[in-house]
C-alpha atoms as a PDB file:
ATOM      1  CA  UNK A   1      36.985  16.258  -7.635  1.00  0.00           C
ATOM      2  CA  UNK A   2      33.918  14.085  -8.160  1.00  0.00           C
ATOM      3  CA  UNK A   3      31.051  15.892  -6.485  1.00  0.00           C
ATOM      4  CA  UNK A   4      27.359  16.096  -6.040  1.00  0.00           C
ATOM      5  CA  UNK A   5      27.154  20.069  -7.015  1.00  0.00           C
ATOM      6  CA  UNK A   6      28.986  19.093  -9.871  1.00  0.00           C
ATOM      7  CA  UNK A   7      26.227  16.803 -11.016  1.00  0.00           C
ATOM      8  CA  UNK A   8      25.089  18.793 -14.343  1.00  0.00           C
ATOM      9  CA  UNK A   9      28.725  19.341 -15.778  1.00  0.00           C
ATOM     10  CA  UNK A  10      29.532  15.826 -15.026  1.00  0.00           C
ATOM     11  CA  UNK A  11      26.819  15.010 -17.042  1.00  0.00           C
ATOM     12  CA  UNK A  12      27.221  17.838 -19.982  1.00  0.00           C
ATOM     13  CA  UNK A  13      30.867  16.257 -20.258  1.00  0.00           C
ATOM     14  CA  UNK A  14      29.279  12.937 -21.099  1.00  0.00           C
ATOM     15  CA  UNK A  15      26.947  14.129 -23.168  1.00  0.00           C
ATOM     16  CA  UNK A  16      29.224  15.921 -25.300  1.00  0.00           C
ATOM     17  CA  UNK A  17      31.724  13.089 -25.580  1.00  0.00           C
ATOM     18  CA  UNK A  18      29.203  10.704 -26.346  1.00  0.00           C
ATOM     19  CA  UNK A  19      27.662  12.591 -29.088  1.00  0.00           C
ATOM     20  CA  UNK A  20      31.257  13.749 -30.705  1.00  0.00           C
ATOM     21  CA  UNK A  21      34.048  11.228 -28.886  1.00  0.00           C
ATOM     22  CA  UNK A  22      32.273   8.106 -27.762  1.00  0.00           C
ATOM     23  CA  UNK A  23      35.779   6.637 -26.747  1.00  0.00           C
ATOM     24  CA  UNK A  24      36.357   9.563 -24.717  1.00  0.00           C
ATOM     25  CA  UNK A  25      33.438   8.493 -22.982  1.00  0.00           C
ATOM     26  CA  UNK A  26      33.858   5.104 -22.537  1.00  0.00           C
ATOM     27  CA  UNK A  27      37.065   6.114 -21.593  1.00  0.00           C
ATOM     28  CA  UNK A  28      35.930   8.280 -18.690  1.00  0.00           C
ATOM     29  CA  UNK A  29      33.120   5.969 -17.582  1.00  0.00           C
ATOM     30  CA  UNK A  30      35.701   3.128 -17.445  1.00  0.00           C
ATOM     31  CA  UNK A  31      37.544   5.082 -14.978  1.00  0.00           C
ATOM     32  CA  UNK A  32      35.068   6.024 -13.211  1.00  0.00           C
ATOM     33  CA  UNK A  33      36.068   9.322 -13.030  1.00  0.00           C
ATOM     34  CA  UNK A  34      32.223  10.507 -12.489  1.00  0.00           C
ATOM     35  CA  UNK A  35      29.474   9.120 -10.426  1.00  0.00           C
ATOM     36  CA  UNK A  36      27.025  11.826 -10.028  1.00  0.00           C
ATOM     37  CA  UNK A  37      25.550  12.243 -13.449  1.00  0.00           C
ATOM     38  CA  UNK A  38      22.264  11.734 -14.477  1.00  0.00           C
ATOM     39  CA  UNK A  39      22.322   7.630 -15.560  1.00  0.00           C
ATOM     40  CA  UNK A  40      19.491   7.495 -17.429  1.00  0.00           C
ATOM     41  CA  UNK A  41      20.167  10.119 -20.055  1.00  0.00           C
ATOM     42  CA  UNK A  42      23.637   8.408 -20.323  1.00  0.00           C
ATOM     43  CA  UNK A  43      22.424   5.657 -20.998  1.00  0.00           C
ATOM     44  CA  UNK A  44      20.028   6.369 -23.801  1.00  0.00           C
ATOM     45  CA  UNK A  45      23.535   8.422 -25.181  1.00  0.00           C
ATOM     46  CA  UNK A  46      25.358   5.260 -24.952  1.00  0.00           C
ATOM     47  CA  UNK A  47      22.759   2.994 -26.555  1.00  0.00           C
ATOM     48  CA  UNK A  48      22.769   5.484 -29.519  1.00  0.00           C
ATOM     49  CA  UNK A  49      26.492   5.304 -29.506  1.00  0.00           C
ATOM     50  CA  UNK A  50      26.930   1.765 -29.779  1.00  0.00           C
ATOM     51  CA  UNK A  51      28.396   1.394 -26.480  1.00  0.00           C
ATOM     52  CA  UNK A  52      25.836  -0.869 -25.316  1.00  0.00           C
ATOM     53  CA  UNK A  53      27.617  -2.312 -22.434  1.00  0.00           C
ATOM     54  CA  UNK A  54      28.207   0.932 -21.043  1.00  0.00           C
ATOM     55  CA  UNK A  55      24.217   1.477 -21.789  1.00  0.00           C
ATOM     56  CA  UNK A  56      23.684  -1.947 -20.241  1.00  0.00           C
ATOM     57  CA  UNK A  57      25.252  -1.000 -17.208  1.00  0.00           C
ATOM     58  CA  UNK A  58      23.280   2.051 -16.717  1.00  0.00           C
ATOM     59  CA  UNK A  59      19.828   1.354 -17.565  1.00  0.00           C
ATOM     60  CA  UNK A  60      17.610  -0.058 -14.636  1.00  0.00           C
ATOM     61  CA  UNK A  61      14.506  -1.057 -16.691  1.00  0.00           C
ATOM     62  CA  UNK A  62      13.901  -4.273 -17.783  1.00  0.00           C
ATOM     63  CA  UNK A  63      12.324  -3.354 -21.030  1.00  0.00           C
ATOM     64  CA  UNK A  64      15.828  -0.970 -21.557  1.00  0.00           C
ATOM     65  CA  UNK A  65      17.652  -4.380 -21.174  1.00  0.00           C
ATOM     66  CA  UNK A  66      15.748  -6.225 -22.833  1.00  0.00           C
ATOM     67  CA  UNK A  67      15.964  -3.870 -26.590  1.00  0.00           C
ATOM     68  CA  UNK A  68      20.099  -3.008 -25.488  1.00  0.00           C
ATOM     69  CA  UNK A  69      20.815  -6.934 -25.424  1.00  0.00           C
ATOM     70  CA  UNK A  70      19.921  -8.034 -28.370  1.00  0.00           C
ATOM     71  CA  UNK A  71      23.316  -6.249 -29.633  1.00  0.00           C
ATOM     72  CA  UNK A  72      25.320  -9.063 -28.115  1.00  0.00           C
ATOM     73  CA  UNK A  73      27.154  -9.153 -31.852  1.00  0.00           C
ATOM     74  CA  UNK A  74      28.850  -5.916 -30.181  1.00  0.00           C
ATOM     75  CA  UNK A  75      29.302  -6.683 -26.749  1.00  0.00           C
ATOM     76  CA  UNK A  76      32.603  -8.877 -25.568  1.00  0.00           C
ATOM     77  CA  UNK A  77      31.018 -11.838 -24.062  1.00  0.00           C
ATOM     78  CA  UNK A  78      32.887 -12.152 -21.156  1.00  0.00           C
ATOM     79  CA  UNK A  79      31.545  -8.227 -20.062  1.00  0.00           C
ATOM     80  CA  UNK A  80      27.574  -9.813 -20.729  1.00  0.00           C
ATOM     81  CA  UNK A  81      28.915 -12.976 -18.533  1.00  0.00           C
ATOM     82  CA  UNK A  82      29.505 -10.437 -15.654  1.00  0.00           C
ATOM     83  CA  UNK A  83      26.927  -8.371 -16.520  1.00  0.00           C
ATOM     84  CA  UNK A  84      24.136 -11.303 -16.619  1.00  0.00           C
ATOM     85  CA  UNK A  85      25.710 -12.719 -13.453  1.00  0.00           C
ATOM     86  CA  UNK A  86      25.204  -9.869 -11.125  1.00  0.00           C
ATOM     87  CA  UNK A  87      21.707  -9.097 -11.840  1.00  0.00           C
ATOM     88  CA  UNK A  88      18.768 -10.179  -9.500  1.00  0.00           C
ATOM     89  CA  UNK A  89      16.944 -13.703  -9.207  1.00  0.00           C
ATOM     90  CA  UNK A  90      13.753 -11.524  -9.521  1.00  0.00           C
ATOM     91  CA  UNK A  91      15.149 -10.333 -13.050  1.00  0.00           C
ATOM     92  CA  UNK A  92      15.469 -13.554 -14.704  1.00  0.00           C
ATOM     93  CA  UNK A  93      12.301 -14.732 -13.682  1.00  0.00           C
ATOM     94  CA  UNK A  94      10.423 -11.536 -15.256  1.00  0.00           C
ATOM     95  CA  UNK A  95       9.675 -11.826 -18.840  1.00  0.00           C
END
């Protein structure tokens, strides 16, 4: 089961994947078999990765967008079309 307690496994689970298996990680964050790990050190995992879309999805800082983006050559463009279509109005006026 997906619970809050289980907040620090969830997220040693990811960590391990994503340093060993990144599939296995994008695997179980595309099933979204977890939702109570801790999002920003997942995200920095997935950047290093190469799963940048999964880091992309994670990261709530502009400035982490802005540096994960610029990997587009590795992203499939219709994910970034989704991705850059549900973000705020008040993000695409920051710069």
């Amino acid at each position: 089961p997906d619970l809050a307690e289980h907040a620090m496994l969830q997220t040693k689970v990811l960590e391990i994947n994503l340093v060993t298996f990144p599939n296995v990680a994008d695997a179980i964050l595309a099933n979204s078999m977890f939702t109570h790990y801790d999002r920003p050190r997942i995200a920095q995992l997935c950047e290093k990765a190469g799963l940048y879309m999964r880091a992309l999805q994670h990261y709530t800082d502009l400035s982490d967008v802005k540096r994960v983006v610029v990997n587009t050559h590795a992203m499939d463009p219709q994910a970034l079309l989704q991705y850059f279509g549900g973000l705020s109005p008040e993000w695409a006026l920051e710069g």
